[in-house]
C-alpha atoms as a PDB file:
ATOM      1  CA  UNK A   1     162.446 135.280  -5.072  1.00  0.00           C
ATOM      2  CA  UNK A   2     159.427 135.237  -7.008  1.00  0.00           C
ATOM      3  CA  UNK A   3     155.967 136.971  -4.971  1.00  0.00           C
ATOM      4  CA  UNK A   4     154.173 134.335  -7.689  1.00  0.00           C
ATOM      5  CA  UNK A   5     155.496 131.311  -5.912  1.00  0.00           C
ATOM      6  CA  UNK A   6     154.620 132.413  -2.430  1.00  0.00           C
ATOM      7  CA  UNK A   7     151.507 133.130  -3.100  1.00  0.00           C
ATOM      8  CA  UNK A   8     150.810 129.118  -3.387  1.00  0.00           C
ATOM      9  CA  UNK A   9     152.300 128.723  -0.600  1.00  0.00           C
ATOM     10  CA  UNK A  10     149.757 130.805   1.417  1.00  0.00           C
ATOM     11  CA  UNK A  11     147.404 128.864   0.351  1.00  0.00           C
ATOM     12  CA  UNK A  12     148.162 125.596   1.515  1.00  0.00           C
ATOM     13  CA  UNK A  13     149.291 127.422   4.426  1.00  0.00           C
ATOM     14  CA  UNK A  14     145.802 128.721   4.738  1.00  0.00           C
ATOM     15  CA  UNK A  15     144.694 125.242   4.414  1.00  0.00           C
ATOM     16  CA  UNK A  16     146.914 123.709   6.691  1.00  0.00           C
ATOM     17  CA  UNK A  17     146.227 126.221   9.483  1.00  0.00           C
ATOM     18  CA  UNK A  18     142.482 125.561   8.876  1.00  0.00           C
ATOM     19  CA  UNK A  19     142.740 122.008   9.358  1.00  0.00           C
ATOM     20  CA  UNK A  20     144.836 122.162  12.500  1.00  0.00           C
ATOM     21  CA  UNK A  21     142.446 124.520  14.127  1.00  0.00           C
ATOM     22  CA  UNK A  22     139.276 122.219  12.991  1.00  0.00           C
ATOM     23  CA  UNK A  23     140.968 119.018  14.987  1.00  0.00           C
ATOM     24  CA  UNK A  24     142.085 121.638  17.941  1.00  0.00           C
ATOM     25  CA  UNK A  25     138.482 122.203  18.479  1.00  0.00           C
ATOM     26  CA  UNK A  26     136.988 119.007  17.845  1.00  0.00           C
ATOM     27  CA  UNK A  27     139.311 117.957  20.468  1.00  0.00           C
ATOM     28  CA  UNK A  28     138.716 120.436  22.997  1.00  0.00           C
ATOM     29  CA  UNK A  29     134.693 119.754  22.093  1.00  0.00           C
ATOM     30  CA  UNK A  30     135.596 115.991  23.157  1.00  0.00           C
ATOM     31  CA  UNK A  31     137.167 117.061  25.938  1.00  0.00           C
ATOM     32  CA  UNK A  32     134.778 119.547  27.212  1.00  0.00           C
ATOM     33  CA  UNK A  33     131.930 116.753  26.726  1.00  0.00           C
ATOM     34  CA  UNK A  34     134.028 113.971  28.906  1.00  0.00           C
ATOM     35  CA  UNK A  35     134.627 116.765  31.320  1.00  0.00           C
ATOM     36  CA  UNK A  36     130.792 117.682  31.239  1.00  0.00           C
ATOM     37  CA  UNK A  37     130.009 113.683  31.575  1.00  0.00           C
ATOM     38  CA  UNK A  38     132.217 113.517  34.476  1.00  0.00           C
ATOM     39  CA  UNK A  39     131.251 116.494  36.406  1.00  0.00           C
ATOM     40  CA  UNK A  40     127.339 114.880  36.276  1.00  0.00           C
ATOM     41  CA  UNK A  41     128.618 111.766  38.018  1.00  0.00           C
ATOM     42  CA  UNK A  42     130.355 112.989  40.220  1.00  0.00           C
ATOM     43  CA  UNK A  43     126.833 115.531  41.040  1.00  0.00           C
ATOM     44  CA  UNK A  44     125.192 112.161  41.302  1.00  0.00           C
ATOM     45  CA  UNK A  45     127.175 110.424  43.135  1.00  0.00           C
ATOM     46  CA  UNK A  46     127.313 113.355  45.735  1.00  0.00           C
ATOM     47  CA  UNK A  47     123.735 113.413  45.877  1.00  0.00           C
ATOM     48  CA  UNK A  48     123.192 109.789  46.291  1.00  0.00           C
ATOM     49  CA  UNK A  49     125.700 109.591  48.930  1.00  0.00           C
ATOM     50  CA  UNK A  50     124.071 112.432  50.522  1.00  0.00           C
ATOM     51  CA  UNK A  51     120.722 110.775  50.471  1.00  0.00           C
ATOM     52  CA  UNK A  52     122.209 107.460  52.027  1.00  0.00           C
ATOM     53  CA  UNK A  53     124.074 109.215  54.892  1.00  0.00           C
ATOM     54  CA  UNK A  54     120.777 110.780  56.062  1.00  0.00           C
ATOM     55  CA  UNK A  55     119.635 107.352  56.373  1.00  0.00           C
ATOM     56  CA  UNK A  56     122.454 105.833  58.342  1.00  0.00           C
ATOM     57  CA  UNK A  57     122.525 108.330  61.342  1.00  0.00           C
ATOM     58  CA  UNK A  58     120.111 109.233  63.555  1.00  0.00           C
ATOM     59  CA  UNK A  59     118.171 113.181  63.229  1.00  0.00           C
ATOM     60  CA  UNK A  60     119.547 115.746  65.141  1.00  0.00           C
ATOM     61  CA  UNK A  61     115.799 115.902  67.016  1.00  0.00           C
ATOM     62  CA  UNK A  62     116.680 112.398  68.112  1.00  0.00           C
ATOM     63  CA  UNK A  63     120.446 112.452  69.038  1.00  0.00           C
ATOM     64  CA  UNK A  64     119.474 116.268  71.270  1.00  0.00           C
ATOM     65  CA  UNK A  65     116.688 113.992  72.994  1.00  0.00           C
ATOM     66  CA  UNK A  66     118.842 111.443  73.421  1.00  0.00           C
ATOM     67  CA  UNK A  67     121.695 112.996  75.137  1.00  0.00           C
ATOM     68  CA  UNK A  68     120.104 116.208  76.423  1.00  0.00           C
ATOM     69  CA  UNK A  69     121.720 114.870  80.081  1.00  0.00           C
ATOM     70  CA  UNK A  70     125.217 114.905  78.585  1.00  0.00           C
ATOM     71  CA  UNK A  71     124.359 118.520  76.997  1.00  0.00           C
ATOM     72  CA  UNK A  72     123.351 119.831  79.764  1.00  0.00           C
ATOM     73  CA  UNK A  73     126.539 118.387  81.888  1.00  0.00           C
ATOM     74  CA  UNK A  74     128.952 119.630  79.027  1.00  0.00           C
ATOM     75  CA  UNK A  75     127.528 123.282  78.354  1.00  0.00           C
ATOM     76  CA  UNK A  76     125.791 124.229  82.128  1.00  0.00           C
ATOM     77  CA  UNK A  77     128.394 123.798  84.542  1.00  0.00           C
ATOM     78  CA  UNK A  78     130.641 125.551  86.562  1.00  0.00           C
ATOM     79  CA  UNK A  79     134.089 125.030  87.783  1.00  0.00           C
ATOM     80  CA  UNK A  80     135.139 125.842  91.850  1.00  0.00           C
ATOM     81  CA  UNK A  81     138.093 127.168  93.387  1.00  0.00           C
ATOM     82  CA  UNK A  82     140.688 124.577  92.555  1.00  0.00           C
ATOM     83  CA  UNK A  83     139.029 123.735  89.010  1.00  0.00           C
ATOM     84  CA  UNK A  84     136.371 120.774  89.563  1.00  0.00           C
ATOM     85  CA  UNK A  85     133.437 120.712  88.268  1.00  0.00           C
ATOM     86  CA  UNK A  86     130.566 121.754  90.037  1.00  0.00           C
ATOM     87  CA  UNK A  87     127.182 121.119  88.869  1.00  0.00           C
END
């Protein structure tokens, strides 16, 4: 075996190896971009959906004033002998 001839061979090699890891990492770039792209939307949509649910229900000042009875009944009571509810 000639050392001559397999010194061409690195080359292309070389070559070879250099183009495969060029189109590795323009594809992982690509990816890495879609992946960016879809991580934003998603962060948008969240925050839109966010903003549109705090406009559907009602403020938690409103719903305690609303049902400050039912609060009161639920967390300030007590219970008698045989387990009713005594108020």
């Amino acid at each position: 075996m000639n050392y001559h001839d397999l010194g061409e061979h690195v080359g292309a090699l070389v070559t070879l190896m250099g183009v495969f890891g060029g189109v590795s990492a323009f594809l992982l770039w690509r990816m890495l971009v879609r992946m960016e792209r879809k991580i934003e939307d998603l962060s948008q949509h969240f925050c839109w959906c966010r903003e549109e649910l705090a406009e559907r229900f009602v403020t938690r000042y409103e719903h305690e004033a609303d049902r400050q009875d039912l609060w009161e009944a639920v967390n300030h009571h007590d219970h008698d002998v045989r387990g009713r509810v005594v108020r």
